[in-house]
N, C-alpha and C. Protein backbone atom coordinates (compact mmCIF):
# COMPACT_ATOMS: atom_id res chain seq x y z
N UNK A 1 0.84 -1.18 0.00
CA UNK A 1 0.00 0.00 0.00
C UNK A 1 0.88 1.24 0.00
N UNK A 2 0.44 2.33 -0.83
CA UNK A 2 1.85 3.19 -0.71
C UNK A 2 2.43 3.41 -1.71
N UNK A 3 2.78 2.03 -2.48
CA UNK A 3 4.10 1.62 -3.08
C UNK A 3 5.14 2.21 -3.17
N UNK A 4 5.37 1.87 -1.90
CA UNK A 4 6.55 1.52 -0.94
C UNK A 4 7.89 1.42 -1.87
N UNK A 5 7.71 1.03 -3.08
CA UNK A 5 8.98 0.36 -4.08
C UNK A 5 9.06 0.71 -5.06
N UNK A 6 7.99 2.32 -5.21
CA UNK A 6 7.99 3.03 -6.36
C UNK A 6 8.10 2.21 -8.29
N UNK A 7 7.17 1.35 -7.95
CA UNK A 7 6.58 0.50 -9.13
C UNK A 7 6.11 1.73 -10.05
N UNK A 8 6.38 1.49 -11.48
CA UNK A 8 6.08 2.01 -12.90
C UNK A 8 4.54 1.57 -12.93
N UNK A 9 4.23 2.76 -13.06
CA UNK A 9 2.38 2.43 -13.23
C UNK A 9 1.82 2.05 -15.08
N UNK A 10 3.50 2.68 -15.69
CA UNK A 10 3.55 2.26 -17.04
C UNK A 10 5.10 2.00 -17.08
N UNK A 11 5.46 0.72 -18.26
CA UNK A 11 6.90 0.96 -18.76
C UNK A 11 7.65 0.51 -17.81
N UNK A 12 7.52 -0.54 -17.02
CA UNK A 12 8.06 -1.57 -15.89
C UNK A 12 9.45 -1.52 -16.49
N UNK A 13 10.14 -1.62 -15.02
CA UNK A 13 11.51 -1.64 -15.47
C UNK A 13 12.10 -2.87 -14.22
N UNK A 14 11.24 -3.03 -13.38
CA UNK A 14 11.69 -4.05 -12.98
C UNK A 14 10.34 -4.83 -12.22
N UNK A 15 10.64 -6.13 -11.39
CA UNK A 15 9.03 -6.45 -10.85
C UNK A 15 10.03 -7.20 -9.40
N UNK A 16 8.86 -7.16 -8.73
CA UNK A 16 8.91 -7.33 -7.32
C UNK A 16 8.29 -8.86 -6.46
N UNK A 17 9.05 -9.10 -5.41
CA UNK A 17 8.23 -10.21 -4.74
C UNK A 17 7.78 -9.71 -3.24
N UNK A 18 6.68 -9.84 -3.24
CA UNK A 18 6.01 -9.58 -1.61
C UNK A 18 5.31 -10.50 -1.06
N UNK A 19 5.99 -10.78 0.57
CA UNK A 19 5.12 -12.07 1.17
C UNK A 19 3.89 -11.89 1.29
N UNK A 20 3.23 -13.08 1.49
CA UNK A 20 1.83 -12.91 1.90
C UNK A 20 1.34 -13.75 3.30
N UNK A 21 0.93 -12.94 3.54
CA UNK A 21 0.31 -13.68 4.78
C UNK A 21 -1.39 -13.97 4.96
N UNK A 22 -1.88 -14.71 5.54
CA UNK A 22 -3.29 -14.82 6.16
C UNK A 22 -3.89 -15.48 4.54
N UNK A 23 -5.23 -15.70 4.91
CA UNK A 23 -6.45 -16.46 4.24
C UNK A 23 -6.52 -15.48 2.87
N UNK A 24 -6.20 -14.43 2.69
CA UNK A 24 -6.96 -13.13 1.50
C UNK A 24 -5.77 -11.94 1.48
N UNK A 25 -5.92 -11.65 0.36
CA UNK A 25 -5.44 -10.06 -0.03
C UNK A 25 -5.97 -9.26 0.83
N UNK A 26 -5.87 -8.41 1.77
CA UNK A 26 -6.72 -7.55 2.51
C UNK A 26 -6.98 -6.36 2.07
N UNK A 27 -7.84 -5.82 1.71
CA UNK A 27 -8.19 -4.12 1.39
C UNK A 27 -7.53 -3.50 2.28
N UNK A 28 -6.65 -2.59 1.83
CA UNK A 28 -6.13 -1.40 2.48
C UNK A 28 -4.57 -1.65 3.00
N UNK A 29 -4.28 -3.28 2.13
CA UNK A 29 -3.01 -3.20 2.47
C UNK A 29 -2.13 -3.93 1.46
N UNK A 30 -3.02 -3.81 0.44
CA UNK A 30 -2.59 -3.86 -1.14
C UNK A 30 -3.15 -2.95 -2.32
N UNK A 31 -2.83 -2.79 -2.95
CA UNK A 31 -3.09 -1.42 -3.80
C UNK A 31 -2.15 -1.65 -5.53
N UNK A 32 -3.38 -1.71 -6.40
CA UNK A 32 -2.76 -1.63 -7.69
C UNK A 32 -2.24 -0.68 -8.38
N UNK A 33 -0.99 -0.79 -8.63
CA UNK A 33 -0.22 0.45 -9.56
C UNK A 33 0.02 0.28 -11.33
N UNK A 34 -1.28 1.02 -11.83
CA UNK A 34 -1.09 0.00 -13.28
C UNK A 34 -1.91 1.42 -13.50
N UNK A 35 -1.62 1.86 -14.98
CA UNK A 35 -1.79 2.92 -15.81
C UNK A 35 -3.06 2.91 -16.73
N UNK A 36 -3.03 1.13 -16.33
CA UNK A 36 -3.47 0.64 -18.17
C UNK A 36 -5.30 0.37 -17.91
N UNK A 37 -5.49 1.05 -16.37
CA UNK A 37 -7.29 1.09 -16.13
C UNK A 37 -7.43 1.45 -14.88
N UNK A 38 -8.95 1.45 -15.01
CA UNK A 38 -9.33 2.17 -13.41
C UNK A 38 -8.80 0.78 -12.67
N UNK A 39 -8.08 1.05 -11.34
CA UNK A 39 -7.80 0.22 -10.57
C UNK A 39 -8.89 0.24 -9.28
N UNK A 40 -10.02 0.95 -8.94
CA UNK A 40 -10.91 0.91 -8.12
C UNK A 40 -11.23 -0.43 -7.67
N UNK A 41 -11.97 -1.45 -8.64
CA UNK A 41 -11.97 -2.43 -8.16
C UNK A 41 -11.09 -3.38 -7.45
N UNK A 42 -9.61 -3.19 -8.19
CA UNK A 42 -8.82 -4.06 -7.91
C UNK A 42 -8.30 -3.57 -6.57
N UNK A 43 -8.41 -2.06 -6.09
CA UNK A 43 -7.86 -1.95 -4.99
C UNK A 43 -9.25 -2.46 -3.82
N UNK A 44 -10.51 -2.58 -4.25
CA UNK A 44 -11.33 -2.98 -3.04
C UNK A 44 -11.54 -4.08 -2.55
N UNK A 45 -11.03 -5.25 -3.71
CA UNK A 45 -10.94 -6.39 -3.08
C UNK A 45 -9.53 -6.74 -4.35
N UNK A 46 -8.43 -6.69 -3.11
CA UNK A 46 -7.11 -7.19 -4.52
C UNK A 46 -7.33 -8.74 -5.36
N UNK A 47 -7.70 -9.46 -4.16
CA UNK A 47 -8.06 -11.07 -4.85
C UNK A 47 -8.72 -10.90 -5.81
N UNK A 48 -9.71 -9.83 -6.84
CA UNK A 48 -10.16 -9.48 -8.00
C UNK A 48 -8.93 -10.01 -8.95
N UNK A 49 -7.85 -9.81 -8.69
CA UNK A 49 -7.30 -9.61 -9.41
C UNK A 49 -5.86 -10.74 -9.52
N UNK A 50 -5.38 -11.58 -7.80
CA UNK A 50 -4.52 -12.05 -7.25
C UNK A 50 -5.82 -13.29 -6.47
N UNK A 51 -6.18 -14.10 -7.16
CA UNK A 51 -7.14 -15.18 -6.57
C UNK A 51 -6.64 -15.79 -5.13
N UNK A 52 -6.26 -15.26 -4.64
CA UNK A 52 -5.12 -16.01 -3.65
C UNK A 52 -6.39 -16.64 -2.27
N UNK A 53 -7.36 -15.70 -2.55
CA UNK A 53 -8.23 -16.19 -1.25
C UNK A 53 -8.69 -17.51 -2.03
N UNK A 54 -9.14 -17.78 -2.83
CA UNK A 54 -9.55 -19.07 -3.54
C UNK A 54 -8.12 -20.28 -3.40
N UNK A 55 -7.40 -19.48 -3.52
CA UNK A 55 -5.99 -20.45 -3.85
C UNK A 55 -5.68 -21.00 -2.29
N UNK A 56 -5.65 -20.43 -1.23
CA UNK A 56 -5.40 -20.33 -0.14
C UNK A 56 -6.75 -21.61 0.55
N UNK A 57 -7.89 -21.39 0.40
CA UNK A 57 -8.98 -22.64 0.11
C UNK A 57 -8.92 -23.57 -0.57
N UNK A 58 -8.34 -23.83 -1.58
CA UNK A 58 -7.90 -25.18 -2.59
C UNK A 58 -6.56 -25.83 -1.30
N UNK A 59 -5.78 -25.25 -0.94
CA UNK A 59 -4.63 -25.14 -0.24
C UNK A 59 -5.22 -25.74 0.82
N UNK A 60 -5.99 -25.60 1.66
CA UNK A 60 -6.71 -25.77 2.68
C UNK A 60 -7.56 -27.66 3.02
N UNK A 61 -8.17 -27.58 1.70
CA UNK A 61 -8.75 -28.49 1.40
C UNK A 61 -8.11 -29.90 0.54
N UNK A 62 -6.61 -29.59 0.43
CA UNK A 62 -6.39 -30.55 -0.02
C UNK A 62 -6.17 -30.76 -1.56
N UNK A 63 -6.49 -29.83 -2.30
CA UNK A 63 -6.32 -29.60 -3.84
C UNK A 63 -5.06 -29.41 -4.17
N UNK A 64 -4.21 -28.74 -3.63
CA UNK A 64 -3.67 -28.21 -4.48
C UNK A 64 -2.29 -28.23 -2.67
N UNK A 65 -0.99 -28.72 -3.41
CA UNK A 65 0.37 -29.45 -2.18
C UNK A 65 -0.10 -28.20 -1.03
N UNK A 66 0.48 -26.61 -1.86
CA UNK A 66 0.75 -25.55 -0.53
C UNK A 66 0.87 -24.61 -1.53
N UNK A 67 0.88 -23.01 -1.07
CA UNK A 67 0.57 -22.04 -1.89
C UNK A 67 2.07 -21.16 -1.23
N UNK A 68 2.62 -20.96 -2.89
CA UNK A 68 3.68 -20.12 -2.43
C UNK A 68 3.61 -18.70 -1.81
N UNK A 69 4.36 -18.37 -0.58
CA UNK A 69 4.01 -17.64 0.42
C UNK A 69 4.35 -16.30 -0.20
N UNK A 70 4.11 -15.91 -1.89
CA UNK A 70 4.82 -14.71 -2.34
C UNK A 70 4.07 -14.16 -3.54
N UNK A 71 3.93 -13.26 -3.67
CA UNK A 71 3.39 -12.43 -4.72
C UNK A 71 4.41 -11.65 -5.66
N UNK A 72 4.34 -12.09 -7.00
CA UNK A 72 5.56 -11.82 -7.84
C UNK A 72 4.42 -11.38 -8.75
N UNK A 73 5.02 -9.49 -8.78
CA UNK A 73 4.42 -9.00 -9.39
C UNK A 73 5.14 -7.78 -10.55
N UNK A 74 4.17 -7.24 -11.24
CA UNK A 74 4.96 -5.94 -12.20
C UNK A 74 4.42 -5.53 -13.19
N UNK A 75 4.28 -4.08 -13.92
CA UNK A 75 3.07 -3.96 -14.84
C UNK A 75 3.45 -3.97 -16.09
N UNK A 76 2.60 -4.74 -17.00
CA UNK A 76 2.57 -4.39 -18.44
C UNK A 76 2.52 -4.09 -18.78
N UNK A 77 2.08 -2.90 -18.94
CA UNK A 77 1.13 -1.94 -19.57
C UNK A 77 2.57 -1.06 -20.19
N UNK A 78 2.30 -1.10 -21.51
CA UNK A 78 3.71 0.00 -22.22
C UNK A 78 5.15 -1.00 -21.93
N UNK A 79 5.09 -1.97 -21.18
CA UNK A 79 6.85 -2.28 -20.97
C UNK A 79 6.84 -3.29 -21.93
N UNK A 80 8.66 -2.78 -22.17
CA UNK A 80 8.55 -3.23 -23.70
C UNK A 80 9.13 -5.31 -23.77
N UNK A 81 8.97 -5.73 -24.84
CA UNK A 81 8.60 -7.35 -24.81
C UNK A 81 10.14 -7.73 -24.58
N UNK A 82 11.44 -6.87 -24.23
CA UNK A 82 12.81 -7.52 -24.28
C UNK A 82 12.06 -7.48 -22.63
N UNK A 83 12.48 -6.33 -21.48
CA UNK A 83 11.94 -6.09 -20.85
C UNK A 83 10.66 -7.02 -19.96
N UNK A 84 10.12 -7.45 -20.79
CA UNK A 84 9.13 -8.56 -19.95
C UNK A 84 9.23 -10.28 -19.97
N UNK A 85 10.24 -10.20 -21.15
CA UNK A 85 10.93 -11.43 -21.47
C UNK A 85 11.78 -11.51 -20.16
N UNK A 86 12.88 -10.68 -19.91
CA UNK A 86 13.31 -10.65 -18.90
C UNK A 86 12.83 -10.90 -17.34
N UNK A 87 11.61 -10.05 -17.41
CA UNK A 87 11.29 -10.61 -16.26
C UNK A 87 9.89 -11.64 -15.83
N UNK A 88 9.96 -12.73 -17.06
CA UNK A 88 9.28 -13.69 -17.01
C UNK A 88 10.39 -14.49 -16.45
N UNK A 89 11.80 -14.73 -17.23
CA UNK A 89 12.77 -15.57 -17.26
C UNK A 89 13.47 -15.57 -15.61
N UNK A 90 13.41 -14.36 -14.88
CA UNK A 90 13.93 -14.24 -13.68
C UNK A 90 12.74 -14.65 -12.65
N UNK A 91 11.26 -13.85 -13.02
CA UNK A 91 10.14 -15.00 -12.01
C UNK A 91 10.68 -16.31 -11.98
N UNK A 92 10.66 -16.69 -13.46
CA UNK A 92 10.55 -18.21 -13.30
C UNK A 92 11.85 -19.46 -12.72
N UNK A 93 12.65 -18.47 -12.94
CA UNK A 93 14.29 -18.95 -12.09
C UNK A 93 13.58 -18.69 -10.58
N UNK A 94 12.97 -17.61 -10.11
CA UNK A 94 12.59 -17.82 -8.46
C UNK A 94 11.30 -18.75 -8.35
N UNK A 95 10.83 -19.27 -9.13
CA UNK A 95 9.88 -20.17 -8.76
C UNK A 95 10.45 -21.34 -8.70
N UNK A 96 11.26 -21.93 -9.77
CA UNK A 96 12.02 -23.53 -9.91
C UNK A 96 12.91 -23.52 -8.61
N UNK A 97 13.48 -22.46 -8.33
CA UNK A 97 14.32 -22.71 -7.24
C UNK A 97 13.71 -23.03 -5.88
N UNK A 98 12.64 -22.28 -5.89
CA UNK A 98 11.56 -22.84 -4.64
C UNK A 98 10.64 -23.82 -4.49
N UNK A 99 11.40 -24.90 -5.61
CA UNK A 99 10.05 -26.24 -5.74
C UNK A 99 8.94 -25.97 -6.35
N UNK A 100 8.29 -24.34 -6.66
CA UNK A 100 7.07 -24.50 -7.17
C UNK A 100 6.60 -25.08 -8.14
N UNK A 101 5.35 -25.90 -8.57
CA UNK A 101 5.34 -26.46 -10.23
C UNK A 101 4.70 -25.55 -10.47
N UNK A 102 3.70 -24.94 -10.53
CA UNK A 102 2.82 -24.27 -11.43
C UNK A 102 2.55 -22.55 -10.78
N UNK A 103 2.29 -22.22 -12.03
CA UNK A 103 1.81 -20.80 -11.29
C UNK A 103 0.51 -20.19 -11.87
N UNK A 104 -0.06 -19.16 -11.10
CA UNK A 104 -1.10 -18.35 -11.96
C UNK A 104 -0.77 -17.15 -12.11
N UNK A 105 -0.86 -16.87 -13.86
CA UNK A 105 -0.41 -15.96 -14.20
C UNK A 105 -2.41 -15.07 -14.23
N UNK A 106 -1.83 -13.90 -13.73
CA UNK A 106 -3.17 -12.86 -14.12
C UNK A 106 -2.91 -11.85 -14.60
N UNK A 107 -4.12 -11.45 -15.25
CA UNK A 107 -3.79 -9.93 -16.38
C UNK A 107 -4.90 -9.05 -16.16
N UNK A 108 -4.62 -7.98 -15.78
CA UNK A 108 -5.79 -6.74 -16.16
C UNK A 108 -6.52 -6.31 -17.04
């Protein structure tokens, strides 16, 4: 909330990992920085956008091993395709290294 890490709301130049804690995204302590639309919704309930309260219930119930404790994020909007190549290739080096198999990718 804040952004704290001065994220590109257009024209990403780099992307970020933030822990997560508890059952849900909480209102008022996540906040979308993206150029590319109204973010209203996404800031009133972030899981709009980061399913994690659903994921966190699959997790719960037995679906799905354990839910990685991190949010790897960064905006698209205008950043250019060397640029996002890049930081697909570096997510995905921090996911293999942490055992994860799969991920969900979401888009605005």
């Amino acid at each position: 909330m804040g952004n704290p890490d001065h994220m590109y709301a257009a024209t990403a130049k780099f992307w970020k990992k933030y822990p997560v804690e508890g059952d849900c995204l909480e209102q008022g302590k996540w906040e979308s920085v993206h150029a590319g639309y109204d973010p209203v919704y996404a800031n009133e309930s972030p899981d709009r956008v980061a399913p994690y309260k659903v994921l966190k219930q699959l997790e719960k119930e037995g679906y799905i091993g354990y839910l990685y404790p991190y949010l790897l994020t960064t905006t698209g909007n205008s950043t250019s395709v060397a640029d996002a190549t890049k930081f697909g290739q570096e997510m995905a080096e921090d996911l293999l290294k942490a055992g994860i198999q799969a991920a969900i990718l979401t888009s605005t």
